[in-house]
Protein backbone atom coordinates (compact mmCIF):
# COMPACT_ATOMS: atom_id res chain seq x y z
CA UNK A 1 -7.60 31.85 15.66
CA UNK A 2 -8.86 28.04 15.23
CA UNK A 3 -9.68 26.14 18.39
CA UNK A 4 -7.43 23.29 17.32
CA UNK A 5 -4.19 25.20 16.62
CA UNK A 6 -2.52 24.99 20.19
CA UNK A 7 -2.70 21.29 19.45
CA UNK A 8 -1.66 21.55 15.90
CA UNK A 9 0.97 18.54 15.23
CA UNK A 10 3.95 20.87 13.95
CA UNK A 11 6.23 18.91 10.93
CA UNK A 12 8.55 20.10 7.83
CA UNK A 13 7.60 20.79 4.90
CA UNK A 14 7.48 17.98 2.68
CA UNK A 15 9.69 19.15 -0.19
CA UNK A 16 10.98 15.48 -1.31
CA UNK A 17 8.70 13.36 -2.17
CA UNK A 18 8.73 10.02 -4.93
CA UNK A 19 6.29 8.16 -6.96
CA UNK A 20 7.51 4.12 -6.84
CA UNK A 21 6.37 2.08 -9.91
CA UNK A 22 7.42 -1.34 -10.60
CA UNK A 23 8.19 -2.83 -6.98
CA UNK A 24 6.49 -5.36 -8.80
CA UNK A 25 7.35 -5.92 -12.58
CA UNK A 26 3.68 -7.25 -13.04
CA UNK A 27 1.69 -4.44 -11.67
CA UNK A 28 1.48 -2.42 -14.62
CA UNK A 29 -0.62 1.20 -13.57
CA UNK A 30 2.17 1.84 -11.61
CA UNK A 31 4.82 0.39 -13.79
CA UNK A 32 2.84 2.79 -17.31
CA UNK A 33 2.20 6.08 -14.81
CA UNK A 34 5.54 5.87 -13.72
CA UNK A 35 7.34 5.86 -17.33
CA UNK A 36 4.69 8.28 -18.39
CA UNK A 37 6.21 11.03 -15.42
CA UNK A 38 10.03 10.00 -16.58
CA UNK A 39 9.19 11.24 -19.73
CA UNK A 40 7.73 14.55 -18.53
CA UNK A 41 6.93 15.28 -14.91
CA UNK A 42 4.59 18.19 -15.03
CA UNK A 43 2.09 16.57 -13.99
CA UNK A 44 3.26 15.44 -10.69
CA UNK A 45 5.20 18.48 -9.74
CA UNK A 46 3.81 21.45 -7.64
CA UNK A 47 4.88 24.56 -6.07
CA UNK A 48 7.91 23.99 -3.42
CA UNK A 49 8.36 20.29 -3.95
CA UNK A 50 10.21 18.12 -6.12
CA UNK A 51 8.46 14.61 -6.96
CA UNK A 52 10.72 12.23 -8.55
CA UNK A 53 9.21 9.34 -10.30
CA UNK A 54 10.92 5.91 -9.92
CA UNK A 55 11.06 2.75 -11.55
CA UNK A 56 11.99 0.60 -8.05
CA UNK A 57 12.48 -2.94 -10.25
CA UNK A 58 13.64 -2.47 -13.95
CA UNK A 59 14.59 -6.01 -14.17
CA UNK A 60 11.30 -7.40 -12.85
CA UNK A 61 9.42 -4.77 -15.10
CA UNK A 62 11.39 -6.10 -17.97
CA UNK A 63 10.66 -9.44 -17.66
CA UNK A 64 6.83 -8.51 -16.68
CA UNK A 65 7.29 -10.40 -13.16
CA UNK A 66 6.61 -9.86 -9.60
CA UNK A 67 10.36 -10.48 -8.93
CA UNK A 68 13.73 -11.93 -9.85
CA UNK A 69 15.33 -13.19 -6.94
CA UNK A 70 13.10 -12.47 -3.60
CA UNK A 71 10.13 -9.66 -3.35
CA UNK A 72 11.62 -6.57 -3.17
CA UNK A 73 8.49 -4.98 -1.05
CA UNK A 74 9.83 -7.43 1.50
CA UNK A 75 13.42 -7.06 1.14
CA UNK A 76 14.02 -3.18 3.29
CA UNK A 77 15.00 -5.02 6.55
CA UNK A 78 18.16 -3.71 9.01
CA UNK A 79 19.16 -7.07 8.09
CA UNK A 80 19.03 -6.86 4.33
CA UNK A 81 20.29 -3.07 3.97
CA UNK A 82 23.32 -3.62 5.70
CA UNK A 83 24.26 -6.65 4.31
CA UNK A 84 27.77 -6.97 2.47
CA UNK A 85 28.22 -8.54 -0.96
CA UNK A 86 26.99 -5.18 -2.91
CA UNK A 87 26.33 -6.91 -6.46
CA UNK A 88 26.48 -10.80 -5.64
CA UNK A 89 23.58 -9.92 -3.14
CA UNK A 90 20.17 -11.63 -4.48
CA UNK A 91 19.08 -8.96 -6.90
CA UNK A 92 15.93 -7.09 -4.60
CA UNK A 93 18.54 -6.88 -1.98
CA UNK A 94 21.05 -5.08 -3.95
CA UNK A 95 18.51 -3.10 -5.39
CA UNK A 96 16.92 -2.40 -1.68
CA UNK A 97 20.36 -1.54 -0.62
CA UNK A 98 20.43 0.68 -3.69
CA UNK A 99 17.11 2.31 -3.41
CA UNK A 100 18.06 2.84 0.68
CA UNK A 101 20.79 5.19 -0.82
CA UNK A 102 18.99 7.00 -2.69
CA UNK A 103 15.80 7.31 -0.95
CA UNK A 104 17.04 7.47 2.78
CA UNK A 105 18.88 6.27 4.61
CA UNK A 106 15.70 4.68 6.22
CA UNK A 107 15.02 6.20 9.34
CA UNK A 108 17.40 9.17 8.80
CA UNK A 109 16.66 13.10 8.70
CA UNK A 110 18.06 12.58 4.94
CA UNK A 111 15.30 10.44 4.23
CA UNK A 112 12.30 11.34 1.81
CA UNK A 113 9.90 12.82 3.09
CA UNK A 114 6.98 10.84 1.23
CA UNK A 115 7.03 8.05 -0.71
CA UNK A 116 4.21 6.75 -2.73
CA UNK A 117 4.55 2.79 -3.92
CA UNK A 118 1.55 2.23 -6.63
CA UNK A 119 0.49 -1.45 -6.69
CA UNK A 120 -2.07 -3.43 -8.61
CA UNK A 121 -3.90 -6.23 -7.10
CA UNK A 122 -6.06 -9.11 -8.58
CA UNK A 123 -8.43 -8.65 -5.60
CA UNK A 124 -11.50 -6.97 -5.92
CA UNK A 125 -10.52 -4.24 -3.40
CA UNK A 126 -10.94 -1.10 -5.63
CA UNK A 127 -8.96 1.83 -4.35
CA UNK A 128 -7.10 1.41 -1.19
CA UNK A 129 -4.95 3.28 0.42
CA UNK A 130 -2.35 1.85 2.88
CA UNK A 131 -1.32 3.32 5.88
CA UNK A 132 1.83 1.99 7.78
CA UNK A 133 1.39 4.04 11.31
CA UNK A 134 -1.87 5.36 13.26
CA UNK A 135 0.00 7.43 14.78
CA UNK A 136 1.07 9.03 11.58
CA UNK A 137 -1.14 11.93 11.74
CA UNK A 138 0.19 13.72 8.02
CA UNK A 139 -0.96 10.69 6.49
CA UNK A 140 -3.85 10.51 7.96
CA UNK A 141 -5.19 13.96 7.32
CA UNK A 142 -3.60 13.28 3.58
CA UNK A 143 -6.14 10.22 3.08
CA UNK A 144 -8.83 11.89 4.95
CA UNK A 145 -8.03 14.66 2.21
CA UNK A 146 -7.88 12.15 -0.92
CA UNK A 147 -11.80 10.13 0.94
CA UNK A 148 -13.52 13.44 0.55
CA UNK A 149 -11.74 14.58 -2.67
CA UNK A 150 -12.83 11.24 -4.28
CA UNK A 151 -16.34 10.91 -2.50
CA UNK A 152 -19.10 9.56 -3.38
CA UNK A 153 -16.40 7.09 -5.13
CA UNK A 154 -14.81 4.90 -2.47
CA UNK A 155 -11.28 4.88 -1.57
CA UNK A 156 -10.77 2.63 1.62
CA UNK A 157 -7.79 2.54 4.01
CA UNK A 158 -5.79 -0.68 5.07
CA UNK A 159 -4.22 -0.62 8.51
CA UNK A 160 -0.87 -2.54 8.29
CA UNK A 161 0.54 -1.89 12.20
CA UNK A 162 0.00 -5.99 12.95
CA UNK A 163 3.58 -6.31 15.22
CA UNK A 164 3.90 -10.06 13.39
CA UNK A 165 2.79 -8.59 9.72
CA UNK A 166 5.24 -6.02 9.63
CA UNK A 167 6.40 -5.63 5.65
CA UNK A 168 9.56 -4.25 5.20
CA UNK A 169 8.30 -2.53 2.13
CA UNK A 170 10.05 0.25 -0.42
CA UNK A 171 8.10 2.62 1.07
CA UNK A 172 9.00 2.30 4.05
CA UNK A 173 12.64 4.32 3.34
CA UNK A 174 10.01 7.37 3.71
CA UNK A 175 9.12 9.15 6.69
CA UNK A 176 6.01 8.92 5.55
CA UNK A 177 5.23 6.40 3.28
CA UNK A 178 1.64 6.17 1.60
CA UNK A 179 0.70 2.33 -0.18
CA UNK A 180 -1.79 2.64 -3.35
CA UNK A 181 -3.53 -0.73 -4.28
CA UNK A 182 -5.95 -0.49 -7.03
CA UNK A 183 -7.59 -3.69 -8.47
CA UNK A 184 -9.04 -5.83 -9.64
CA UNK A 185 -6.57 -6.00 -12.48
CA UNK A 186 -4.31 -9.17 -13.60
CA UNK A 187 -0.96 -9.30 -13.49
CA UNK A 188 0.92 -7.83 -16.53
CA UNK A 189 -2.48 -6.05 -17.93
CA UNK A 190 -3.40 -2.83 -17.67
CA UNK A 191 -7.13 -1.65 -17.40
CA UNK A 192 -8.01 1.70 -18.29
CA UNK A 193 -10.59 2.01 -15.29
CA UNK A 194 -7.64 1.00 -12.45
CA UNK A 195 -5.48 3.39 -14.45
CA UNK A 196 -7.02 6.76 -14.45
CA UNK A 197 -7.88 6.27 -10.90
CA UNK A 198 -4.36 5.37 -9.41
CA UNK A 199 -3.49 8.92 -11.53
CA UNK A 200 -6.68 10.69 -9.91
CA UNK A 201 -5.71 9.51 -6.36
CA UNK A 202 -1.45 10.70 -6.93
CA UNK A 203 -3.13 13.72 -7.96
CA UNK A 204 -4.77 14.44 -4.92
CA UNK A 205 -2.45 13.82 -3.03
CA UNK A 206 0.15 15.87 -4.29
CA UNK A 207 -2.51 18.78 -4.06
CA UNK A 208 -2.72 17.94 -0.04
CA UNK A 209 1.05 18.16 0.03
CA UNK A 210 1.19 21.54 -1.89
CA UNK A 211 -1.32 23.02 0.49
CA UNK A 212 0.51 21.61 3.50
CA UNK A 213 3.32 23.26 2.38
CA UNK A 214 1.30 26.75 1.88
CA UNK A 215 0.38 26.93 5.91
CA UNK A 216 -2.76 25.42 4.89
CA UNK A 217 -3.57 23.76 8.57
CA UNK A 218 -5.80 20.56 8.31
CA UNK A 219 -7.84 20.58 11.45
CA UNK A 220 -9.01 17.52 13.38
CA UNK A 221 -10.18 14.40 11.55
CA UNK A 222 -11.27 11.10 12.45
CA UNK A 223 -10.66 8.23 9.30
CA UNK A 224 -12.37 5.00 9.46
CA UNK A 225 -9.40 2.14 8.47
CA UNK A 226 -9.74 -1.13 8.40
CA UNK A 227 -6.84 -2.88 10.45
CA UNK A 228 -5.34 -5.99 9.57
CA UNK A 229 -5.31 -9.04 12.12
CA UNK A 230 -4.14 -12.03 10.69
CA UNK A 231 -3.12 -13.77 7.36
CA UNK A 232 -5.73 -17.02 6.45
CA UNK A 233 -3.81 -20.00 4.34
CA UNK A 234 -6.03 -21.84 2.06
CA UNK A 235 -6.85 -25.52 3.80
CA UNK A 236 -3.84 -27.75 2.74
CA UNK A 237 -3.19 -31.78 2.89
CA UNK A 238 -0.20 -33.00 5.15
CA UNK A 239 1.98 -32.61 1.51
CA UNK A 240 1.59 -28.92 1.62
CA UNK A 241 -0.75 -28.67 -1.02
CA UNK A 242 -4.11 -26.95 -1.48
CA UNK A 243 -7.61 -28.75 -0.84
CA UNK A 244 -9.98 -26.18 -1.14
CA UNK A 245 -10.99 -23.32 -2.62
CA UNK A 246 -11.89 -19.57 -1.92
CA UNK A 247 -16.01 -19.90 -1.41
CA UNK A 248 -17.97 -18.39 -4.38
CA UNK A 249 -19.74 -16.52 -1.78
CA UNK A 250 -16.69 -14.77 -0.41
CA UNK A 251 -14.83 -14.29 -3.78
CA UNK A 252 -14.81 -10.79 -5.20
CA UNK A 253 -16.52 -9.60 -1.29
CA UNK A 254 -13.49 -7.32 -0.32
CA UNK A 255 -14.06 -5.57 2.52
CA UNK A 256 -17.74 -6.99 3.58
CA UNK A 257 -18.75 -8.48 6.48
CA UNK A 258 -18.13 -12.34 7.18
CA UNK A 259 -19.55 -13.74 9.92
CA UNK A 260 -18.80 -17.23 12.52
CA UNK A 261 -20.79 -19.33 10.14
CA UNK A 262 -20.66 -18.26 6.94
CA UNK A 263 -18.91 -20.06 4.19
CA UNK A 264 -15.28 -19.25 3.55
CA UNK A 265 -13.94 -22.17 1.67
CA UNK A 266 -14.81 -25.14 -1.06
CA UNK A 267 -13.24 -27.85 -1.11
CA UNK A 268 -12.84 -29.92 -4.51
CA UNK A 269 -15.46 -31.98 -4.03
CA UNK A 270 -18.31 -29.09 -3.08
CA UNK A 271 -18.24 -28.82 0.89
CA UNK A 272 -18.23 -25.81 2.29
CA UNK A 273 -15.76 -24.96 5.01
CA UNK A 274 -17.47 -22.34 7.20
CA UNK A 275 -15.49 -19.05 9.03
CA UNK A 276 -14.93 -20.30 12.92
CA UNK A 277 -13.74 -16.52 14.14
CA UNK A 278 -15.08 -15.34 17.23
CA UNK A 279 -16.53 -12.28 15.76
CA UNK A 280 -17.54 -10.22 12.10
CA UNK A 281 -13.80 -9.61 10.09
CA UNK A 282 -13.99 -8.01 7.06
CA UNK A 283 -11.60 -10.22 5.03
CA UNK A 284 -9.22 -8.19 2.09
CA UNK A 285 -7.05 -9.58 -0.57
CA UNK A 286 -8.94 -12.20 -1.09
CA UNK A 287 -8.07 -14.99 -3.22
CA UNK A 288 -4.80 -12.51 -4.59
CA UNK A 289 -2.70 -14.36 -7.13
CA UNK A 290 0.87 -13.15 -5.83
CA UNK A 291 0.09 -14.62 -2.51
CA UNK A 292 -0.79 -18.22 -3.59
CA UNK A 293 3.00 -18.55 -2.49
CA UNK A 294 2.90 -16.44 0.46
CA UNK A 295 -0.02 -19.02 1.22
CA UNK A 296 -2.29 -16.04 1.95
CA UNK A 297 -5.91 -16.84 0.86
CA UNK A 298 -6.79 -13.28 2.26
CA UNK A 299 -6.24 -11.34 4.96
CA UNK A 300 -9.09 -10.29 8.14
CA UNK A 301 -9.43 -6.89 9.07
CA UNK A 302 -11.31 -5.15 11.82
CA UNK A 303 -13.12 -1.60 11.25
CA UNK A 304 -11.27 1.28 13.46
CA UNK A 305 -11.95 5.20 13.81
CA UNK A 306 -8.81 6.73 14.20
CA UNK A 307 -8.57 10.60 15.49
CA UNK A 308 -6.20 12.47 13.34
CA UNK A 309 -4.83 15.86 15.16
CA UNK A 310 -4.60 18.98 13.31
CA UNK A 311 -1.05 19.48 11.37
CA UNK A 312 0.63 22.71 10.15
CA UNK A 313 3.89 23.37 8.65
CA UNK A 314 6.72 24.28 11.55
């Protein structure tokens, strides 16, 4: 018997699980995989679970926009879901409301078990997968599962536990919801490249859920994320509006190193603003075009080992 299996963290099996496209009408791997699995599913299905492919934002995806009335990966707050109005609500938080329903209730026993939400993003972050918990141990044995099923190809993991950065994303109707961003790609384009590996990384992943689901117990694992710390606005005049830009030394450098000193942002007229941190971040989403009006110029991260305990099926 395996050292680890007194200490085996004991859960269901996960025998409901959904593949979200479309949260954003602009993000189009997610929006093409998804429509691909409505038409026929085999792909994503495996033995003793049924994966239901969603389109989370029809109307956005029609018009080939982020969003109609307000972002819908923001809109699954207590506040929002129990709202009253049904229909006259802004449209994401009908449609949250809606997707709640189906997908949850959020927080419930009902609820899905896993949700995946596939986004594109215009940042040069290649594959990353987000995680919403560290104390989520099924997903992090799943991503440990997807790094080495991927490796030597790179498929990072973004920490989103910040208390003040909290999304209240589609996902997050899930008890365990799993965050794909795969870029660079621009908004309402699809690239061939970002495409097959947002399918290659679904497909693993299912595969880890199949095996969970066969007694197959994952044993210890420690998974290097990258936690997020703050948001960083681009520099703006007392009218709100921007000054400078993202550095050409720190565009397109997801995920490495900056440093006190080094240059973060240009202003219009060629000086160089310079990072002031107290320590090495390793900025991410960097210079993304959705969150000019978030006024997000990227977001710093810090480099984490978490310990993932062994899980089995109960």
């Amino acid at each position: 018997m395996s050292s680890y299996n007194n200490n085996s963290v004991r859960l269901n099996a996960a025998t409901k699980v959904a593949v979200f496209g479309g949260t954003h009408g602009n993000e189009m791997s997610g929006v093409t995989l998804v429509n691909l699995w409505m038409k026929n599913s085999n792909e994503i299905q495996r033995k003793g679970v049924e994966t239901k492919p969603f389109i989370t934002n029809p109307k956005a995806v029609e018009k080939c926009t982020r969003y109609v009335d307000t972002d819908l990966n923001r809109a699954f707050t207590a506040e929002n879901l129990s709202a009253p109005g049904g229909e006259s609500l802004p449209y994401e938080v009908w449609r949250a409301q809606e997707i709640n329903n189906m997908f949850g209730p959020k927080g419930s026993p009902e609820a899905y078990d896993v949700i995946f939400d596939l986004h594109n993003t215009t940042s040069n972050m290649g594959c990353t997968l987000i995680l919403e918990s560290s104390k989520d141990h099924f997903n992090l044995q799943m991503m440990n599962y997807i790094k080495k099923a991927l490796a030597p190809a790179s498929c990072l993991v973004l920490l989103n536990e910040h208390p003040l950065l909290k999304y209240s994303t589609s996902r997050s109707v899930a008890k365990h919801p799993v965050g794909l961003e795969v870029g660079p790609q621009p908004q309402g384009v699809l690239r061939s490249n970002i495409f097959d590996s947002m399918r290659v990384i679904i497909k693993h992943a299912l595969d880890f859920i199949e095996l969970f689901n066969e007694d197959v117990e994952f044993p210890p694992c420690t998974v290097e994320v990258f936690r997020v710390l703050e948001r960083v606005d681009y520099p703006r005049d007392a009218n709100g509006n921007i000054i400078a830009m993202v550095h050409p030394n720190l565009q397109d450098c997801d995920w490495e190193p900056l440093n006190p000193g080094d240059p973060m942002f240009q202003t219009f007229d060629g000086k160089t603003i310079h990072y002031q941190g107290p320590g090495t971040v390793y900025p991410t989403f960097i210079n993304e075009a959705a969150y000019y009006e978030k006024q997000q110029a990227f977001v710093t991260t810090k480099r984490e080992t978490l310990v993932a305990s062994a899980v089995k099926k109960s």
